[in-house]
C-alpha atoms as a PDB file:
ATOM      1  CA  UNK A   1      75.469  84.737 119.299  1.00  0.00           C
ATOM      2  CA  UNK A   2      73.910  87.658 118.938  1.00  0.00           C
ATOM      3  CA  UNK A   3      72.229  89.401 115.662  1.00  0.00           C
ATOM      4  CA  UNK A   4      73.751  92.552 114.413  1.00  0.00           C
ATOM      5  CA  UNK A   5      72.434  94.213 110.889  1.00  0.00           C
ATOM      6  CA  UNK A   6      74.822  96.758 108.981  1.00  0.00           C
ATOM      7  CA  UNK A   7      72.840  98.898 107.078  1.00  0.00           C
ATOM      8  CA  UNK A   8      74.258  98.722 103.763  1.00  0.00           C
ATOM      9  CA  UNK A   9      74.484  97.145 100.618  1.00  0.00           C
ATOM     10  CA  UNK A  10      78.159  98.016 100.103  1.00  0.00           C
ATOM     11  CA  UNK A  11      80.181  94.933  99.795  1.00  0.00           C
ATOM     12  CA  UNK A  12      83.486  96.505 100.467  1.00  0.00           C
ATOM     13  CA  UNK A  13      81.993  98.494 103.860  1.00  0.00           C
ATOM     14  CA  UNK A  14      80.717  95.369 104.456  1.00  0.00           C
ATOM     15  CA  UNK A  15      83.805  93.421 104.475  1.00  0.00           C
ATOM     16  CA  UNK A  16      85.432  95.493 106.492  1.00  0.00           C
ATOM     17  CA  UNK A  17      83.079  95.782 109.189  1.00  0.00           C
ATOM     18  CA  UNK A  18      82.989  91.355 109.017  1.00  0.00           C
ATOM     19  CA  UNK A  19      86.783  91.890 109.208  1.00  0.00           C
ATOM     20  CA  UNK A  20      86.809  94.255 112.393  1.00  0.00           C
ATOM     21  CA  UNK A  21      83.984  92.569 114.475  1.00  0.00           C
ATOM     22  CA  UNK A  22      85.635  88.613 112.956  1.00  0.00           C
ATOM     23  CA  UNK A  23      86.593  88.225 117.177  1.00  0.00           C
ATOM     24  CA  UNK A  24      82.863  88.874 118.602  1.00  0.00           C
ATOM     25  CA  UNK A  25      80.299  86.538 118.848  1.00  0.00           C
ATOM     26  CA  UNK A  26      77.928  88.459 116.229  1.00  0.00           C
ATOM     27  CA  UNK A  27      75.947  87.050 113.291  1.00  0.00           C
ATOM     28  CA  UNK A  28      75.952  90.026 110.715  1.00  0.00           C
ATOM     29  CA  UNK A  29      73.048  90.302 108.619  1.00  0.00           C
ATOM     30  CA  UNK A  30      73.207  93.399 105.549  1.00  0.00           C
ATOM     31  CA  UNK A  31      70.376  94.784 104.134  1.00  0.00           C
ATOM     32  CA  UNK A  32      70.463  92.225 101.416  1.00  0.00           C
ATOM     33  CA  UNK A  33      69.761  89.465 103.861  1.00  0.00           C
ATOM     34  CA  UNK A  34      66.637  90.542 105.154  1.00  0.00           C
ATOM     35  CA  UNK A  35      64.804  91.890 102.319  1.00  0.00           C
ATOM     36  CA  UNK A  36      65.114  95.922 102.590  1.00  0.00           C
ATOM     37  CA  UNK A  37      68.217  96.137  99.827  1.00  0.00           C
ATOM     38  CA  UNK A  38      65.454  98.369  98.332  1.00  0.00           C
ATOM     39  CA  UNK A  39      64.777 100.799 101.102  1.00  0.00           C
ATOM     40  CA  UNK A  40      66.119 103.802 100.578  1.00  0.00           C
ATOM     41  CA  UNK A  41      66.971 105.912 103.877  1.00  0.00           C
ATOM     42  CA  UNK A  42      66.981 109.555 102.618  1.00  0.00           C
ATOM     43  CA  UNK A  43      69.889 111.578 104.260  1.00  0.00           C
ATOM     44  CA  UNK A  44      67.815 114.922 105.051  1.00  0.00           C
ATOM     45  CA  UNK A  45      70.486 116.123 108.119  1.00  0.00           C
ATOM     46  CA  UNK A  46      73.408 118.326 107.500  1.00  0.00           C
ATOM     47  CA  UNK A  47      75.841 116.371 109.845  1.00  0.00           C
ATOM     48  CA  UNK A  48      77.063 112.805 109.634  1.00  0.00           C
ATOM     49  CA  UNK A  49      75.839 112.636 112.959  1.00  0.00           C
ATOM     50  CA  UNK A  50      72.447 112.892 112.230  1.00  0.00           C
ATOM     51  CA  UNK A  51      72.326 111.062 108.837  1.00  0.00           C
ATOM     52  CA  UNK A  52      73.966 108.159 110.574  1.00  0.00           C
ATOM     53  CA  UNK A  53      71.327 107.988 113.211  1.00  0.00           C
ATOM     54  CA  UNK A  54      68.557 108.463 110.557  1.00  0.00           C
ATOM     55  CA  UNK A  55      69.706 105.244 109.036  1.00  0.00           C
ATOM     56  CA  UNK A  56      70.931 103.596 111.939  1.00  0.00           C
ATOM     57  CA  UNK A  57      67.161 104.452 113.499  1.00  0.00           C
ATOM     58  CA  UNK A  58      65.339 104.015 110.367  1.00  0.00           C
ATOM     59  CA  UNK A  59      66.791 100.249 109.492  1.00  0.00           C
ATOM     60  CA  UNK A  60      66.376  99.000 113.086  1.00  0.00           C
ATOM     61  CA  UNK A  61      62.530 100.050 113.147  1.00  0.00           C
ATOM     62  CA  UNK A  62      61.983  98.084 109.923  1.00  0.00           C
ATOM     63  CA  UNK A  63      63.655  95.023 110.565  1.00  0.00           C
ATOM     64  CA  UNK A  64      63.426  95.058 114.405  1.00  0.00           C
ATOM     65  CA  UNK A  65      67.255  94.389 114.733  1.00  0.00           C
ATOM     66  CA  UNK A  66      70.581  95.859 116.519  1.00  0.00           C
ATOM     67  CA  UNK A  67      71.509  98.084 113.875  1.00  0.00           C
ATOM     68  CA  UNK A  68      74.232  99.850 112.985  1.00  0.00           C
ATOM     69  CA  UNK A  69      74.898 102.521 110.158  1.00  0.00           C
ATOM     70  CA  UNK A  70      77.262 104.770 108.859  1.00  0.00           C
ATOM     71  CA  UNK A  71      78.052 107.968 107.762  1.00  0.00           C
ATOM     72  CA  UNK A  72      80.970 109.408 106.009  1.00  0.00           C
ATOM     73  CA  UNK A  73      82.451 112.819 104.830  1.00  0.00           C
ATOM     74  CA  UNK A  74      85.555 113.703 102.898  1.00  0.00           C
ATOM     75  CA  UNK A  75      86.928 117.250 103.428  1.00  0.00           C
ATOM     76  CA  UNK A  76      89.668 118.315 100.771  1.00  0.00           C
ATOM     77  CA  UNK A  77      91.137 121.936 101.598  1.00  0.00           C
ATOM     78  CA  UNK A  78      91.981 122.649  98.026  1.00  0.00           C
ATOM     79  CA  UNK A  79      88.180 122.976  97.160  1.00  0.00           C
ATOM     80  CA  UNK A  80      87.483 124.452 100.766  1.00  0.00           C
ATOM     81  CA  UNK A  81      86.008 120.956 102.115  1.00  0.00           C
ATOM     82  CA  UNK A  82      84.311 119.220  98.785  1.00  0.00           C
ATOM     83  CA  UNK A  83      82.612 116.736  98.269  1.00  0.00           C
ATOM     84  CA  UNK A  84      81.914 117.200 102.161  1.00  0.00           C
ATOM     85  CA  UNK A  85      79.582 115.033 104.264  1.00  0.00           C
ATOM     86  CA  UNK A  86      77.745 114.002 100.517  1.00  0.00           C
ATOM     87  CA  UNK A  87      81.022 112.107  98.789  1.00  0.00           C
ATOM     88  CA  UNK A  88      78.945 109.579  96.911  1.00  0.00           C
ATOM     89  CA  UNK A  89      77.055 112.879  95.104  1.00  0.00           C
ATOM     90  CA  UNK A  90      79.879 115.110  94.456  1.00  0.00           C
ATOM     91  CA  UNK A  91      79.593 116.295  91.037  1.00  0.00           C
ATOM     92  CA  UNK A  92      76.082 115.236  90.156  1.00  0.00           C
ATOM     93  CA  UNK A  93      73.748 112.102  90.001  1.00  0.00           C
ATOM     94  CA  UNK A  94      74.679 110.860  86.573  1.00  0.00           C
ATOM     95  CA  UNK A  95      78.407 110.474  87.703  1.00  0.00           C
ATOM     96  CA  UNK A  96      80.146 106.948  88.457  1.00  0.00           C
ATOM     97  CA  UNK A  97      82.244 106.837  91.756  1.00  0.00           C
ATOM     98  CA  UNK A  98      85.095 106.332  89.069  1.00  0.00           C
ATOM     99  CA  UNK A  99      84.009 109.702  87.696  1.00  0.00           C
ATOM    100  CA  UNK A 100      83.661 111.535  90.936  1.00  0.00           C
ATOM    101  CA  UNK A 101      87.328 110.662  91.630  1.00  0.00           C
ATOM    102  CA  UNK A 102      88.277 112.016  88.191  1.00  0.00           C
ATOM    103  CA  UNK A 103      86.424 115.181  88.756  1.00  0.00           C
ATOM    104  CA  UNK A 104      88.157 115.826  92.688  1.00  0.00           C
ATOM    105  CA  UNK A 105      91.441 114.668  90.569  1.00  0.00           C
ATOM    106  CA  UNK A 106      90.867 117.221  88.049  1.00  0.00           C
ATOM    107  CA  UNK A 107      89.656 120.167  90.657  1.00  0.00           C
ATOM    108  CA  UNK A 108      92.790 119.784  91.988  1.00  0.00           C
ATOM    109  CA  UNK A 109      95.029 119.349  89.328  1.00  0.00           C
ATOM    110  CA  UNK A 110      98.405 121.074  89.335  1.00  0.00           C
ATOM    111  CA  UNK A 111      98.044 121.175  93.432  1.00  0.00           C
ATOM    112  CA  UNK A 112     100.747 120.439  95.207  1.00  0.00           C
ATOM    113  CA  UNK A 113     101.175 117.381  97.439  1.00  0.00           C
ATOM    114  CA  UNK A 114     101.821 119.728 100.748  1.00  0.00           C
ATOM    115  CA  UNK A 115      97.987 121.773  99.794  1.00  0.00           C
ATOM    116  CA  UNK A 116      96.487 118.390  98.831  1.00  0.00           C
ATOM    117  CA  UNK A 117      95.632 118.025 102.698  1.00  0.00           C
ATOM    118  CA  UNK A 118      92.541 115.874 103.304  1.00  0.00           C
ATOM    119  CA  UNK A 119      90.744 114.011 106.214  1.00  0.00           C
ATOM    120  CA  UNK A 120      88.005 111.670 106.462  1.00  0.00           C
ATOM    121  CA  UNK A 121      85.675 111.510 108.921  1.00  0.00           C
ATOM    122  CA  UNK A 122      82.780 108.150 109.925  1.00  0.00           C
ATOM    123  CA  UNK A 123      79.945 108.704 112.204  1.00  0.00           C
ATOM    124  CA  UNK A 124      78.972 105.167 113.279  1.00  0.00           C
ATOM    125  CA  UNK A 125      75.378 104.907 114.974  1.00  0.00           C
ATOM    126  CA  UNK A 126      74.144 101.642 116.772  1.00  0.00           C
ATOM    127  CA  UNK A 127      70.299 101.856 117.308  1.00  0.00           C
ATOM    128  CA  UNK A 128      69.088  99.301 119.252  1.00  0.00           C
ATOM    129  CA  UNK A 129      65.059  98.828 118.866  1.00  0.00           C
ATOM    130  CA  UNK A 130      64.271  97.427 121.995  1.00  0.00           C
ATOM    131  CA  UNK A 131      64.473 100.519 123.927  1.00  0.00           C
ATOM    132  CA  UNK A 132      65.423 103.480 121.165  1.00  0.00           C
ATOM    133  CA  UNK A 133      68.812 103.663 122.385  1.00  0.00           C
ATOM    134  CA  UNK A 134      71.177 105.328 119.717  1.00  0.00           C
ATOM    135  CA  UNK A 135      74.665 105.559 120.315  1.00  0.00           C
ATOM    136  CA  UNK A 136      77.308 107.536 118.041  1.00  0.00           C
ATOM    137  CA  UNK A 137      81.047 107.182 117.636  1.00  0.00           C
ATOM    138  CA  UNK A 138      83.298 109.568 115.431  1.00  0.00           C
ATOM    139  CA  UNK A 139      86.741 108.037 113.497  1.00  0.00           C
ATOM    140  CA  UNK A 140      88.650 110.381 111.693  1.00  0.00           C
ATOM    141  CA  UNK A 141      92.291 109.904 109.075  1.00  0.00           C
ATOM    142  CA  UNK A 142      93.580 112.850 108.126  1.00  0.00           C
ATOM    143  CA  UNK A 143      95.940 112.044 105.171  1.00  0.00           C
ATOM    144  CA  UNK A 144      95.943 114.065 101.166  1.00  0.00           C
ATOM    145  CA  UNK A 145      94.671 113.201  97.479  1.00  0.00           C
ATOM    146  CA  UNK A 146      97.333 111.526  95.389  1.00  0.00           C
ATOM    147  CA  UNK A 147      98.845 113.047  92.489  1.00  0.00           C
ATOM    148  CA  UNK A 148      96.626 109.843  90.051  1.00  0.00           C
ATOM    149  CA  UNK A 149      94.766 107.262  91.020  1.00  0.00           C
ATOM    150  CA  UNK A 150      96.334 103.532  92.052  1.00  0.00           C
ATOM    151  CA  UNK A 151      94.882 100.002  91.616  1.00  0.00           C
ATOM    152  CA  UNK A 152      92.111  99.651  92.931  1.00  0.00           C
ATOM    153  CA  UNK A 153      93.180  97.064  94.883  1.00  0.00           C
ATOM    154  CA  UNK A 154      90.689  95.755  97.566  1.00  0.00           C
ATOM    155  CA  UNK A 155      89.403  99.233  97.886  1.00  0.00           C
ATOM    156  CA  UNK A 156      86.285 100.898  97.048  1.00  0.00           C
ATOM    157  CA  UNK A 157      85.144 104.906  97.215  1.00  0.00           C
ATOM    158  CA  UNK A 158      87.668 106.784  97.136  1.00  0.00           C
ATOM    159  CA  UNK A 159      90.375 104.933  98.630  1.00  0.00           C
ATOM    160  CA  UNK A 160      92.421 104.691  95.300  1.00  0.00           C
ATOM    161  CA  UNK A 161      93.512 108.490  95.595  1.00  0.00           C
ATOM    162  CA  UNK A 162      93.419 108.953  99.087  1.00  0.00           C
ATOM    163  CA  UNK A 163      96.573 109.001 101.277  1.00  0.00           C
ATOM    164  CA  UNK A 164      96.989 108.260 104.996  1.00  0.00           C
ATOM    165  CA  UNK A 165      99.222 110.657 106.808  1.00  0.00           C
ATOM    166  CA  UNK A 166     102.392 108.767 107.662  1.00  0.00           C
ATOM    167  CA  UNK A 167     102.011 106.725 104.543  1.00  0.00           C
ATOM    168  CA  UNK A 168     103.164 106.812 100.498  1.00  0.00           C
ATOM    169  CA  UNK A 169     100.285 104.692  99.500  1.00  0.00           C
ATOM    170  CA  UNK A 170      96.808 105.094  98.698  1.00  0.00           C
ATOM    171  CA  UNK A 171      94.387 103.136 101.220  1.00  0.00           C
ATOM    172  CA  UNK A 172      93.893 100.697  98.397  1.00  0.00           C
ATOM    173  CA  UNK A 173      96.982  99.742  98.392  1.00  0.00           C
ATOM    174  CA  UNK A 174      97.267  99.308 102.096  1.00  0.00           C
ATOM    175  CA  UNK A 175      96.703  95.758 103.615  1.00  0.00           C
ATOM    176  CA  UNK A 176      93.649  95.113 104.315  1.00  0.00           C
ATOM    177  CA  UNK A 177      94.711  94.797 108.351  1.00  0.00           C
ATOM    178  CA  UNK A 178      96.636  98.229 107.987  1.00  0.00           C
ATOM    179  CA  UNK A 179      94.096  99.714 106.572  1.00  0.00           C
ATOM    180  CA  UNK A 180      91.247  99.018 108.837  1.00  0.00           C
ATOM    181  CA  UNK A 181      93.833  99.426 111.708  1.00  0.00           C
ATOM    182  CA  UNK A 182      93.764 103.302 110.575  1.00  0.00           C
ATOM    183  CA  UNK A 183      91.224 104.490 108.458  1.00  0.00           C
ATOM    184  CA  UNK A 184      88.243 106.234 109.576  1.00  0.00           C
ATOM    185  CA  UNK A 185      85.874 103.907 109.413  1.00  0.00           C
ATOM    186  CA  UNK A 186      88.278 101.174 111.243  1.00  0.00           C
ATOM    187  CA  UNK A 187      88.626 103.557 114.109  1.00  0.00           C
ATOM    188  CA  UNK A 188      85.240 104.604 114.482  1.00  0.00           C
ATOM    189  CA  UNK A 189      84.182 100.905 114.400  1.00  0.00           C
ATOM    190  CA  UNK A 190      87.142  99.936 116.830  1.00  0.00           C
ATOM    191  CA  UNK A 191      85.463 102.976 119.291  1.00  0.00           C
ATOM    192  CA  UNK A 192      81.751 100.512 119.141  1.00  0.00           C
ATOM    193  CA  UNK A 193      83.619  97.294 119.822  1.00  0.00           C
ATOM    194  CA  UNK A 194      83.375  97.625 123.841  1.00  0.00           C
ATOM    195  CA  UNK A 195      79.592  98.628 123.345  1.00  0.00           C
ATOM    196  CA  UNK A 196      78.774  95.942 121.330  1.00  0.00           C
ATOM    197  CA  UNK A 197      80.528  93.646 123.897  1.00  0.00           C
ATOM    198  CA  UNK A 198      78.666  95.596 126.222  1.00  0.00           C
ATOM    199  CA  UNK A 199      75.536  94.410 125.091  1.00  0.00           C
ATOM    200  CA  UNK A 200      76.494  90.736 124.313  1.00  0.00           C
ATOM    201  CA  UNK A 201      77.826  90.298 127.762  1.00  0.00           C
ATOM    202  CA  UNK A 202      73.808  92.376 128.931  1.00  0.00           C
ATOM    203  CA  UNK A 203      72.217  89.707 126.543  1.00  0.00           C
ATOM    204  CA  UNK A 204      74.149  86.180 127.789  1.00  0.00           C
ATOM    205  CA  UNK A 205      73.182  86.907 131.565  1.00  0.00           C
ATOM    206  CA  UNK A 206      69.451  87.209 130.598  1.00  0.00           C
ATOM    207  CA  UNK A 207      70.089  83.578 128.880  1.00  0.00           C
END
């Protein structure tokens, strides 16, 4: 069994990642479990590449585990790529992430569906701190904003106006399978299952 720490506090990003990785032999720790809830990883790079390697890098140094962090951006063509690679700011600190969906819902307003095109994009980063390894993985969905917001559902972020190409619903009303089957994040994360194997497989010959 081998340790793996998500850097995050998120319950619902961590879910998902328990959910993707439930058929390795991993013990996932979150930032939570070992004491750093409180460290906050500033994200100084313009790319999700780099901001996903500064945590990824920054978490594993403290803590000494596998690490892996994430990064995500969502690009709306309507309002020529807002709220970008910095979703959980758009529209200023003292905003909820209810109100940030209002305010993208409200940019947008009158829009039609056909120029409501969207995509999100993950940058997962695994930094191992036994040799400084980092490697990165890109996921992307392409999909549009919905007309309203759903139900929440089991979702979180933004998923309750955000529409998979292909589908009519909103990720939070996707199943939780069909929705880490396709979104962003599940397909990034899908792309760092054979490395993480990879390693587990490196770590049981050495036992």
């Amino acid at each position: 069994m081998m340790d793996l720490l998500i850097g995050t506090s998120n319950v619902g990003k961590l879910h998902e990642f328990e959910v993707i990785f439930a058929g390795l032999p991993l013990r996932l720790l979150n930032l939570n479990d070992i004491g750093l809830a409180d460290m906050d990883v500033e994200e100084t790079a313009t790319t999700l590449e780099d901001n996903a390697r500064l945590k990824a890098e920054a978490y594993a140094n403290a803590a000494g585990y596998l690490t892996l962090a994430d990064d995500t951006g969502l690009y709306v063509d309507a309002v020529d790529g807002a709220p970008g690679i910095y979703p959980h700011r758009y529209g200023g600190p003292g905003l909820t992430m209810a109100g940030r969906r209002q305010k993208l819902l409200d940019e947008i307003s009158g829009v039609p569906d056909e120029a409501r095109t969207a995509q999100f994009v993950c940058v997962i980063a695994l930094a191992n701190p036994a040799n400084g390894e980092v490697t990165s993985v890109k996921g992307t969905c392409p999909g549009r904003i919905a007309q309203a917001e759903s139900d929440m559902g089991t979702g979180f972020g933004y998923d309750p106006i955000f529409i998979p190409q292909g589908y009519a619903q909103t990720f939070s009303q996707l199943s939780e399978a069909e929705k880490n089957r396709i979104s962003h994040r599940g397909r990034a994360a899908q792309k760092i299952v054979p490395i993480l194997s990879d390693l587990i497989a490196r770590q049981d010959s050495k036992e």
